[in-house]
PDB file of N, CA and C in Angstrom:
ATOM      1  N   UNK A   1      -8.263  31.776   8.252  1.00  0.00           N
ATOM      2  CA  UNK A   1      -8.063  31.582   9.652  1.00  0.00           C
ATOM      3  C   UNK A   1      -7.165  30.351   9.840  1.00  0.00           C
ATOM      4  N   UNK A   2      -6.144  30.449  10.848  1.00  0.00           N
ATOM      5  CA  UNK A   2      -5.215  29.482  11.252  1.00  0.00           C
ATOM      6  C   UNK A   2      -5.533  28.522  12.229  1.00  0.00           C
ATOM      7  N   UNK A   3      -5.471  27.056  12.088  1.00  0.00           N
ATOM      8  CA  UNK A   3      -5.334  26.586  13.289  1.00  0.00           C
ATOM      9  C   UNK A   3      -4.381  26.050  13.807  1.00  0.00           C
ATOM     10  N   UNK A   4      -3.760  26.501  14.733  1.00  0.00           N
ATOM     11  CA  UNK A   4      -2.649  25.500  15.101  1.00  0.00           C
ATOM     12  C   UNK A   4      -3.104  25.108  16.605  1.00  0.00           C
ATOM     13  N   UNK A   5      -2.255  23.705  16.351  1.00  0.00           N
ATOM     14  CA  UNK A   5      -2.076  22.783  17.973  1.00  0.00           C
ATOM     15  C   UNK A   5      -1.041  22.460  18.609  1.00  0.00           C
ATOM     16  N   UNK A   6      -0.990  23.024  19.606  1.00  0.00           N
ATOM     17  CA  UNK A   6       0.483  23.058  20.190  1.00  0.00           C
ATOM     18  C   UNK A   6       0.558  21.324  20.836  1.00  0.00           C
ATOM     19  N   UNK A   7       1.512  20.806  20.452  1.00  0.00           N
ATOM     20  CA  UNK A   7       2.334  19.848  21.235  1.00  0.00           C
ATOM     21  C   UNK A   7       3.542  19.831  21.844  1.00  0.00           C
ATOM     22  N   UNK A   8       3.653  19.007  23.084  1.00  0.00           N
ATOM     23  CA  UNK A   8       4.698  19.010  23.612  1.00  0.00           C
ATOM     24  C   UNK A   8       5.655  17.706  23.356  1.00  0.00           C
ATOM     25  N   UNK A   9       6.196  17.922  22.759  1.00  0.00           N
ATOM     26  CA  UNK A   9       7.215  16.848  21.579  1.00  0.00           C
ATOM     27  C   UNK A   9       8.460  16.128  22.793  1.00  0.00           C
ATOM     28  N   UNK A  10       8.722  16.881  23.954  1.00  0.00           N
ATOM     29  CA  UNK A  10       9.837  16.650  24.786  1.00  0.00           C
ATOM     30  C   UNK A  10       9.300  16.350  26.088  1.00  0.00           C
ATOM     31  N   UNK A  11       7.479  16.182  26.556  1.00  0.00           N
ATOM     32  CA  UNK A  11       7.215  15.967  27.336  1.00  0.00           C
ATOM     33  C   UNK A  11       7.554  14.583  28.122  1.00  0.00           C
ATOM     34  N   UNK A  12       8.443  13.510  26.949  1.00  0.00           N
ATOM     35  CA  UNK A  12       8.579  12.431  27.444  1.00  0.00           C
ATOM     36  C   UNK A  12      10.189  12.132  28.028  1.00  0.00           C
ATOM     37  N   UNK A  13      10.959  13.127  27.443  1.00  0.00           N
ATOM     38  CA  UNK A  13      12.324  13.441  27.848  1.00  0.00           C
ATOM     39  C   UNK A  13      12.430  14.247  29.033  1.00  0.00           C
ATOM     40  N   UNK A  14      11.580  15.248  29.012  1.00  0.00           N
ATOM     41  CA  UNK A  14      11.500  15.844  30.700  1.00  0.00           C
ATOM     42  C   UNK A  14      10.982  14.582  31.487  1.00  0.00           C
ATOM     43  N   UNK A  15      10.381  14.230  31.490  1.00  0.00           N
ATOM     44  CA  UNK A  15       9.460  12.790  32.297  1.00  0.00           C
ATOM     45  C   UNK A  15      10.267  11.669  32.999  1.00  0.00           C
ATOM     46  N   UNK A  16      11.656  11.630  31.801  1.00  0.00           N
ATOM     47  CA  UNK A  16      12.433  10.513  32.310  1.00  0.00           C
ATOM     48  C   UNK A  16      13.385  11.612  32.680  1.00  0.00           C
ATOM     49  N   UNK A  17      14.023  12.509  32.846  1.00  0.00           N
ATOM     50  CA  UNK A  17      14.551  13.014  33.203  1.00  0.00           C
ATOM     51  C   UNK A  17      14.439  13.339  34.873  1.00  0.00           C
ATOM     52  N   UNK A  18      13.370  13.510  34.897  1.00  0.00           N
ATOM     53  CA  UNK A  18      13.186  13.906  36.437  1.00  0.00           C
ATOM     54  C   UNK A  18      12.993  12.607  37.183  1.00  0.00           C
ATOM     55  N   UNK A  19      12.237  11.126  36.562  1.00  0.00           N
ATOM     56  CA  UNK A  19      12.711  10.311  36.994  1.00  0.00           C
ATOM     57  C   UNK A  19      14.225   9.812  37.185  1.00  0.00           C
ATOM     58  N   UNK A  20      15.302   9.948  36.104  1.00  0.00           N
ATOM     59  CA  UNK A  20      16.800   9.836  36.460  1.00  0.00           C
ATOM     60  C   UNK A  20      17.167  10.222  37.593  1.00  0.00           C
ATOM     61  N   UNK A  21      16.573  11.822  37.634  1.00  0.00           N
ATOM     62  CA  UNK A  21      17.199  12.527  38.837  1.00  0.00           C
ATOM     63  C   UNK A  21      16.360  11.863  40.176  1.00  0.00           C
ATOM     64  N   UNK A  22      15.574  11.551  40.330  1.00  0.00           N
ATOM     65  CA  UNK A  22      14.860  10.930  41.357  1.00  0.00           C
ATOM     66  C   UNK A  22      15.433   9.705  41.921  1.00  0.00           C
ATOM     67  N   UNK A  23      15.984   8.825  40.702  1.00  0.00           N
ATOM     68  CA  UNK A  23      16.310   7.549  41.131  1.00  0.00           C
ATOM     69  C   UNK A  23      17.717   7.691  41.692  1.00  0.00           C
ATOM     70  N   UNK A  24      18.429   9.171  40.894  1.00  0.00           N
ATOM     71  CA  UNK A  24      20.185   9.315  41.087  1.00  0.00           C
ATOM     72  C   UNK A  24      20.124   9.666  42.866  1.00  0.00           C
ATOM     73  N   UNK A  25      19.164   9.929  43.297  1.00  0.00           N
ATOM     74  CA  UNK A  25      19.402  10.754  44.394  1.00  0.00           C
ATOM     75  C   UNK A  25      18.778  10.029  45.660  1.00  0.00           C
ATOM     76  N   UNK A  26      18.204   9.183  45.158  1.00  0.00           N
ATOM     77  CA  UNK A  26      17.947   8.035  46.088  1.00  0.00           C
ATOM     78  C   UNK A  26      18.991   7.047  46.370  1.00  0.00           C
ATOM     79  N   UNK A  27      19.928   6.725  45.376  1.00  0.00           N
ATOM     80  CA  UNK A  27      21.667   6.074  45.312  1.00  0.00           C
ATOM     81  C   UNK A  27      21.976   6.771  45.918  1.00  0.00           C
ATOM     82  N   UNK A  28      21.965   7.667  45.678  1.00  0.00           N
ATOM     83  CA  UNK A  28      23.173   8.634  46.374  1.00  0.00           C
ATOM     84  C   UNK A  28      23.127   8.963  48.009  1.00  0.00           C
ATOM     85  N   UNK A  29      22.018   9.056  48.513  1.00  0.00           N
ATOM     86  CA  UNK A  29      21.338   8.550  50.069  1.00  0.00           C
ATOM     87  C   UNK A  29      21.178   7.698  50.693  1.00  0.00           C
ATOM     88  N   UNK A  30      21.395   6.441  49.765  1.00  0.00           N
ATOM     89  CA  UNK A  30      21.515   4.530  49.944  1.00  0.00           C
ATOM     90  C   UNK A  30      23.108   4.707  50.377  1.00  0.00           C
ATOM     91  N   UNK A  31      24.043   5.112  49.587  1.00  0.00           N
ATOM     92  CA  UNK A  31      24.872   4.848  49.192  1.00  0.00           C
ATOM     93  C   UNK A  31      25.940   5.462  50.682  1.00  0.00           C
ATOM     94  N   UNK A  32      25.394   6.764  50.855  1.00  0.00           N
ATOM     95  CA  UNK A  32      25.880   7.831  52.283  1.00  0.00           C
ATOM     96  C   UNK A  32      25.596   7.651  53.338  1.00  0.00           C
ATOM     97  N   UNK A  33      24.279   6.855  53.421  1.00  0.00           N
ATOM     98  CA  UNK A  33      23.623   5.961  54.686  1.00  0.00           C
ATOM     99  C   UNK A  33      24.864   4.719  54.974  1.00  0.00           C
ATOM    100  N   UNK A  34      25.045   3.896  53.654  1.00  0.00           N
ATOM    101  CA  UNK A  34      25.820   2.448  54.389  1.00  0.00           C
ATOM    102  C   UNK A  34      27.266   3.122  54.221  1.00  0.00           C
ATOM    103  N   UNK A  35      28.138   4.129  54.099  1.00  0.00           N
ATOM    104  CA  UNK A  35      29.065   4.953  54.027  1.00  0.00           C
ATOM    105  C   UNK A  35      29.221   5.205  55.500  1.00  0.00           C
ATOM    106  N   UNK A  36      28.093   5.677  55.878  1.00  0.00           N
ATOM    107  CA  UNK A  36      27.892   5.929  57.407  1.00  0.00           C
ATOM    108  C   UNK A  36      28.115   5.132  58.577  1.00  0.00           C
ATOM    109  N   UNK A  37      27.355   4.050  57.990  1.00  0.00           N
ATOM    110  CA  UNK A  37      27.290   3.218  59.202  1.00  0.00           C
ATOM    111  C   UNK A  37      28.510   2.416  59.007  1.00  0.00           C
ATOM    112  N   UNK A  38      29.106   2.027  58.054  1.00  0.00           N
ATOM    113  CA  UNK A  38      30.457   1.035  57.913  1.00  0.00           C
ATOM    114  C   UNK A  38      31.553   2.007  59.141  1.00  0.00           C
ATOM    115  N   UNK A  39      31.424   3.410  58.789  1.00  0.00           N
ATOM    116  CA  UNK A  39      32.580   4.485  59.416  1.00  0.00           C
ATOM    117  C   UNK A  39      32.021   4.424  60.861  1.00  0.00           C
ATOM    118  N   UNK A  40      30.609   4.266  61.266  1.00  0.00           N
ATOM    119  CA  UNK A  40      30.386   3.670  62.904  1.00  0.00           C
ATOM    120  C   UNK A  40      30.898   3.011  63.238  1.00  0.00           C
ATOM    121  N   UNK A  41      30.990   1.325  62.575  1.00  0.00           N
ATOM    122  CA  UNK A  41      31.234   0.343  62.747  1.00  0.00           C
ATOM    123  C   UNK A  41      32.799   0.450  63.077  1.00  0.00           C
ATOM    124  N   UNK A  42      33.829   0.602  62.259  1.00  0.00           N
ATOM    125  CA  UNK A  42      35.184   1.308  62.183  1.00  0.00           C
ATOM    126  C   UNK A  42      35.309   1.621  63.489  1.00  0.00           C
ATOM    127  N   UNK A  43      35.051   2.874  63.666  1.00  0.00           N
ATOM    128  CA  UNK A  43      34.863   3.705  64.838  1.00  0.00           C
ATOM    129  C   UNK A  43      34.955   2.693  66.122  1.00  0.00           C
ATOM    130  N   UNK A  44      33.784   2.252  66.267  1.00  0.00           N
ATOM    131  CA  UNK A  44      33.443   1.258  67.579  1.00  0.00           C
ATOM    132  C   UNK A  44      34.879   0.460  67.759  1.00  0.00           C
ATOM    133  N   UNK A  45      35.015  -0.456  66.399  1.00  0.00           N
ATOM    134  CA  UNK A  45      36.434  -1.773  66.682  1.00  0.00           C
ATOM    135  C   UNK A  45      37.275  -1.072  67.132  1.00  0.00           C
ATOM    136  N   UNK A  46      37.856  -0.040  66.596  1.00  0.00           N
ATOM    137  CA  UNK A  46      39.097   1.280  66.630  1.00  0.00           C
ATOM    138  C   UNK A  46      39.049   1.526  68.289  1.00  0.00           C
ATOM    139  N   UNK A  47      37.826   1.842  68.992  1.00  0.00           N
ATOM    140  CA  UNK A  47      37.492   2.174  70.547  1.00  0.00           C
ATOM    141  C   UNK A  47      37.735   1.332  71.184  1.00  0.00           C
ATOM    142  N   UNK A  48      37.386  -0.128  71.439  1.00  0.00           N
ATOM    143  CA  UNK A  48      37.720  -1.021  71.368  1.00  0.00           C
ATOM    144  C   UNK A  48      38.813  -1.443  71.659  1.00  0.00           C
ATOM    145  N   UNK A  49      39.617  -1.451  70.425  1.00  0.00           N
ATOM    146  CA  UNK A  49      40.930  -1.785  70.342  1.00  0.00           C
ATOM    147  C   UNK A  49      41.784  -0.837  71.208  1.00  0.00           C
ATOM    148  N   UNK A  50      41.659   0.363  71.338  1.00  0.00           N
ATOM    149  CA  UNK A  50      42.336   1.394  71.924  1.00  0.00           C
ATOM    150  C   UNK A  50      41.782   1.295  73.337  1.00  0.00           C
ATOM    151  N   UNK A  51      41.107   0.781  74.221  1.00  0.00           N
ATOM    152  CA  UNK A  51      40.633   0.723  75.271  1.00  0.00           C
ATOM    153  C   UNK A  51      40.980  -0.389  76.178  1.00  0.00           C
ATOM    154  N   UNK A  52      41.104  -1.738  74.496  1.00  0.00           N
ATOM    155  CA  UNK A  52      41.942  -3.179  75.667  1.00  0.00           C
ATOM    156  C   UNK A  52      43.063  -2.787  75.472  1.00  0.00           C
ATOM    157  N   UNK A  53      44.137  -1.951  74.773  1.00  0.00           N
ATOM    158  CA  UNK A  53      45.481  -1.512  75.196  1.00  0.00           C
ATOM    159  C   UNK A  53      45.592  -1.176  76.041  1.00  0.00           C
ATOM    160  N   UNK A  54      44.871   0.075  76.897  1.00  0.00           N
ATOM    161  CA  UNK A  54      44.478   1.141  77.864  1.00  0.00           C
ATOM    162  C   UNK A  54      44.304  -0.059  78.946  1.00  0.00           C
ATOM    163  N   UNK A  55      43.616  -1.170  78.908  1.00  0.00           N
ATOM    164  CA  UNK A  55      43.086  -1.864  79.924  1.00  0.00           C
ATOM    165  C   UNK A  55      44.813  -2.593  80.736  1.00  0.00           C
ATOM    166  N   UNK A  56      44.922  -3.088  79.425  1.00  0.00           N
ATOM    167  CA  UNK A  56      46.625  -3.823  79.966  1.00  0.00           C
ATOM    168  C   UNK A  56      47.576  -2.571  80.482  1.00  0.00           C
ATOM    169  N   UNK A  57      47.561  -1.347  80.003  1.00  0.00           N
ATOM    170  CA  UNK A  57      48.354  -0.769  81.198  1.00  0.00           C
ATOM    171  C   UNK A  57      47.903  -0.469  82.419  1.00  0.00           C
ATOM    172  N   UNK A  58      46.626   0.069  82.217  1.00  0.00           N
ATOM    173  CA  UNK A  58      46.384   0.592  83.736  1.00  0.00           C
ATOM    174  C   UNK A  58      44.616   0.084  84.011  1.00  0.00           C
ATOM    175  N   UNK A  59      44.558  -0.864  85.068  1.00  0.00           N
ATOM    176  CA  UNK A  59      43.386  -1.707  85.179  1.00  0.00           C
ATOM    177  C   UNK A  59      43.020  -0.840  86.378  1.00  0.00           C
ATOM    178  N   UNK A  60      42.046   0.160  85.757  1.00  0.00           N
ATOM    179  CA  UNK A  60      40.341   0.728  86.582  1.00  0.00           C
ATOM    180  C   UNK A  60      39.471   0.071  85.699  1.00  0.00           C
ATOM    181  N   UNK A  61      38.448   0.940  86.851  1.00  0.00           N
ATOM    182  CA  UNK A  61      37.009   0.422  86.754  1.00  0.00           C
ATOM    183  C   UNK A  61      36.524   1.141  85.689  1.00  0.00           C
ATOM    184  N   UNK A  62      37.219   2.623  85.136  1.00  0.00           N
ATOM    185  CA  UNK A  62      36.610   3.344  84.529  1.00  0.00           C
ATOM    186  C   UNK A  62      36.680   2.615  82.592  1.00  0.00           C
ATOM    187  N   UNK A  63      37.994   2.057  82.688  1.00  0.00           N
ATOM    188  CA  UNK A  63      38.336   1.216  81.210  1.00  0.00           C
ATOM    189  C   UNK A  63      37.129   0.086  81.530  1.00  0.00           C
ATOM    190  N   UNK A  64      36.854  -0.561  81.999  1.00  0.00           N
ATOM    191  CA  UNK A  64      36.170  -1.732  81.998  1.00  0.00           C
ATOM    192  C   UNK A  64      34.599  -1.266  81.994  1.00  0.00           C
ATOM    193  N   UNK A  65      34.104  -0.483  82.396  1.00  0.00           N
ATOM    194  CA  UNK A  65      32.906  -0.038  82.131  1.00  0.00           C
ATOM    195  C   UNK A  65      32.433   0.823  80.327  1.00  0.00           C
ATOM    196  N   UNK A  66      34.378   1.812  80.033  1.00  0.00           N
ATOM    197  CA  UNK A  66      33.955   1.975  78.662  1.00  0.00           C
ATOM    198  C   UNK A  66      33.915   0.555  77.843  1.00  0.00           C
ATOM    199  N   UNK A  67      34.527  -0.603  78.620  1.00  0.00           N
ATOM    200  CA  UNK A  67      34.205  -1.610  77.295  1.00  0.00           C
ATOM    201  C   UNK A  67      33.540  -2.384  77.273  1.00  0.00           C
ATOM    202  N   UNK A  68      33.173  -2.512  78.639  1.00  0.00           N
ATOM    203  CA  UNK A  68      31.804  -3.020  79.119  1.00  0.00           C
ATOM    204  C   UNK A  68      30.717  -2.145  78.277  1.00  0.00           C
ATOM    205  N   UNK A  69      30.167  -0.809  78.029  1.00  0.00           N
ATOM    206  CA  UNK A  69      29.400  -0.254  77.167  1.00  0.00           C
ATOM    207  C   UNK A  69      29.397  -1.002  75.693  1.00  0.00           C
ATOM    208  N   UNK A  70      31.118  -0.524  74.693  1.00  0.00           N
ATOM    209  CA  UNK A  70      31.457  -0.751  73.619  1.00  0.00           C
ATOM    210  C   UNK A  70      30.839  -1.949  73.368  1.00  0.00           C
ATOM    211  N   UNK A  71      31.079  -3.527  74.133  1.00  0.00           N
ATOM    212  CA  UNK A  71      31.278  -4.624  73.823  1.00  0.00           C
ATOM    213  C   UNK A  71      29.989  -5.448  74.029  1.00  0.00           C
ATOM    214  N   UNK A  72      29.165  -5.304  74.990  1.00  0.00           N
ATOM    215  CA  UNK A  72      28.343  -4.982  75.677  1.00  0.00           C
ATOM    216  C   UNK A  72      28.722  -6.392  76.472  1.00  0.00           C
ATOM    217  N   UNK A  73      29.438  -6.760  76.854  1.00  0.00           N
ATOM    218  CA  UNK A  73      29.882  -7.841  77.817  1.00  0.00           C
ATOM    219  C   UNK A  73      29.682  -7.436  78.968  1.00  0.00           C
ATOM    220  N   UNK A  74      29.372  -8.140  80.267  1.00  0.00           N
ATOM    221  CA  UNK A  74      29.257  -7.623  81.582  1.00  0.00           C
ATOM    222  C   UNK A  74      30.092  -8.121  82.902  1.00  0.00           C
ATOM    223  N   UNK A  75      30.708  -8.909  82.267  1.00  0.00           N
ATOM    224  CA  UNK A  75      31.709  -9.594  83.400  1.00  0.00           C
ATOM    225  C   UNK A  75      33.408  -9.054  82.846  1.00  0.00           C
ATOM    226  N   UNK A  76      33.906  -9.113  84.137  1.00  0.00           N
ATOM    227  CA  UNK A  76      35.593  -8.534  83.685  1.00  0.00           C
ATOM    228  C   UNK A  76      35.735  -9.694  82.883  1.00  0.00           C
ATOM    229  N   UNK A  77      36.144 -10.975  83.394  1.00  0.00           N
ATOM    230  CA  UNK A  77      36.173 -12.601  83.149  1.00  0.00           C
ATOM    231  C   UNK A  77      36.389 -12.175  81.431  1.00  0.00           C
ATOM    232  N   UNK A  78      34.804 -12.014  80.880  1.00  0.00           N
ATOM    233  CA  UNK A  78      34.453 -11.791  79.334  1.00  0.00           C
ATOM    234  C   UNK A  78      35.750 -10.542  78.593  1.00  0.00           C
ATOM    235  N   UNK A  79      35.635  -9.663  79.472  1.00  0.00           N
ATOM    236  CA  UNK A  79      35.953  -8.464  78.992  1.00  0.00           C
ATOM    237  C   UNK A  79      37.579  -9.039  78.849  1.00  0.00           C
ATOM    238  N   UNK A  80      38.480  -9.625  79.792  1.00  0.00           N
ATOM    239  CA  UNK A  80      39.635  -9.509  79.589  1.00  0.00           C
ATOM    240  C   UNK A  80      40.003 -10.907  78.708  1.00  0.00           C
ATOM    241  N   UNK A  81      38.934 -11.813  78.330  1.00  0.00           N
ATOM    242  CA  UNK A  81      39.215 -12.890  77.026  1.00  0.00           C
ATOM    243  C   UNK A  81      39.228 -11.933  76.063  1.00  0.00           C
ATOM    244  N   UNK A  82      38.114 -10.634  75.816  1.00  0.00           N
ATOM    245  CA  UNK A  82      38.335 -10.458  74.061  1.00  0.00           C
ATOM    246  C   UNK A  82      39.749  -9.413  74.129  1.00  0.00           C
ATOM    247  N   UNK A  83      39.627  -8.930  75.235  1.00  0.00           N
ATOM    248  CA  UNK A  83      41.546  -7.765  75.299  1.00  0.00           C
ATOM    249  C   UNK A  83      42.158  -8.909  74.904  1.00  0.00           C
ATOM    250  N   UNK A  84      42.453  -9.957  75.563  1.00  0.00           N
ATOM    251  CA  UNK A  84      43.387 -11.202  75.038  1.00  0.00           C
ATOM    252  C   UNK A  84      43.711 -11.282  73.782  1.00  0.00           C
ATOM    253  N   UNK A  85      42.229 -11.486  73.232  1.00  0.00           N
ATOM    254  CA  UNK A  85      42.547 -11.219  71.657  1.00  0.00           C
ATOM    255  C   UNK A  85      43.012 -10.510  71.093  1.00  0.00           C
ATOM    256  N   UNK A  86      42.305  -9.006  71.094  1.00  0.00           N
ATOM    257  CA  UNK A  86      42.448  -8.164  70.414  1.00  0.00           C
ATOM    258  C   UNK A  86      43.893  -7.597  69.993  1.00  0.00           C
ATOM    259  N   UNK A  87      44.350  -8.101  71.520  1.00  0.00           N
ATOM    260  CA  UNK A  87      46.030  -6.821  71.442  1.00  0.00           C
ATOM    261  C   UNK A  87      47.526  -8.177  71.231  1.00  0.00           C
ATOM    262  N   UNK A  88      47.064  -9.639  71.229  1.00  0.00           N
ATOM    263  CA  UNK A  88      47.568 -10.479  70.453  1.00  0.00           C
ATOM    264  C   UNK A  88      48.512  -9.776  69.498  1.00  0.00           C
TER     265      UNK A  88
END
């Protein structure tokens, strides 16, 4: 009569393996998250910038409220120091 005992010889290579993949894919969601928000950030200055141009040609209420949102400044006063800057 035979006895044999099965072992699993690679149970420690699958083990770290699925940890690799666990840790790769948590980078990779760190990594697409601050990817994200830098391309918000972008976005916003870019609006911004394109809105105190918009402001120096044609002064409504409707430009000064989008940058009043963007900037979150609440006085024209504020709003037309950072256009000052910006389009410098």
């Amino acid at each position: 009569m035979k006895f044999e005992l099965k072992t699993e010889n690679d149970h420690y290579s699958k083990s770290f393996s699925y940890f690799f993949c666990v840790v790769l894919i948590f980078t990779l969601i760190i990594v697409l998250c601050d990817i994200a928000i830098k391309l918000g950030i972008i976005s916003k200055q870019y609006s911004i910038d394109f809105n105190c141009r918009l402001l120096t040609v044609e002064k409504t209420t409707t430009n000064f409220k989008k940058l009043s949102r963007l900037s979150n400044l609440k006085t024209k006063q504020s709003i037309w120091e950072l256009c000052k800057e910006i389009v410098k």
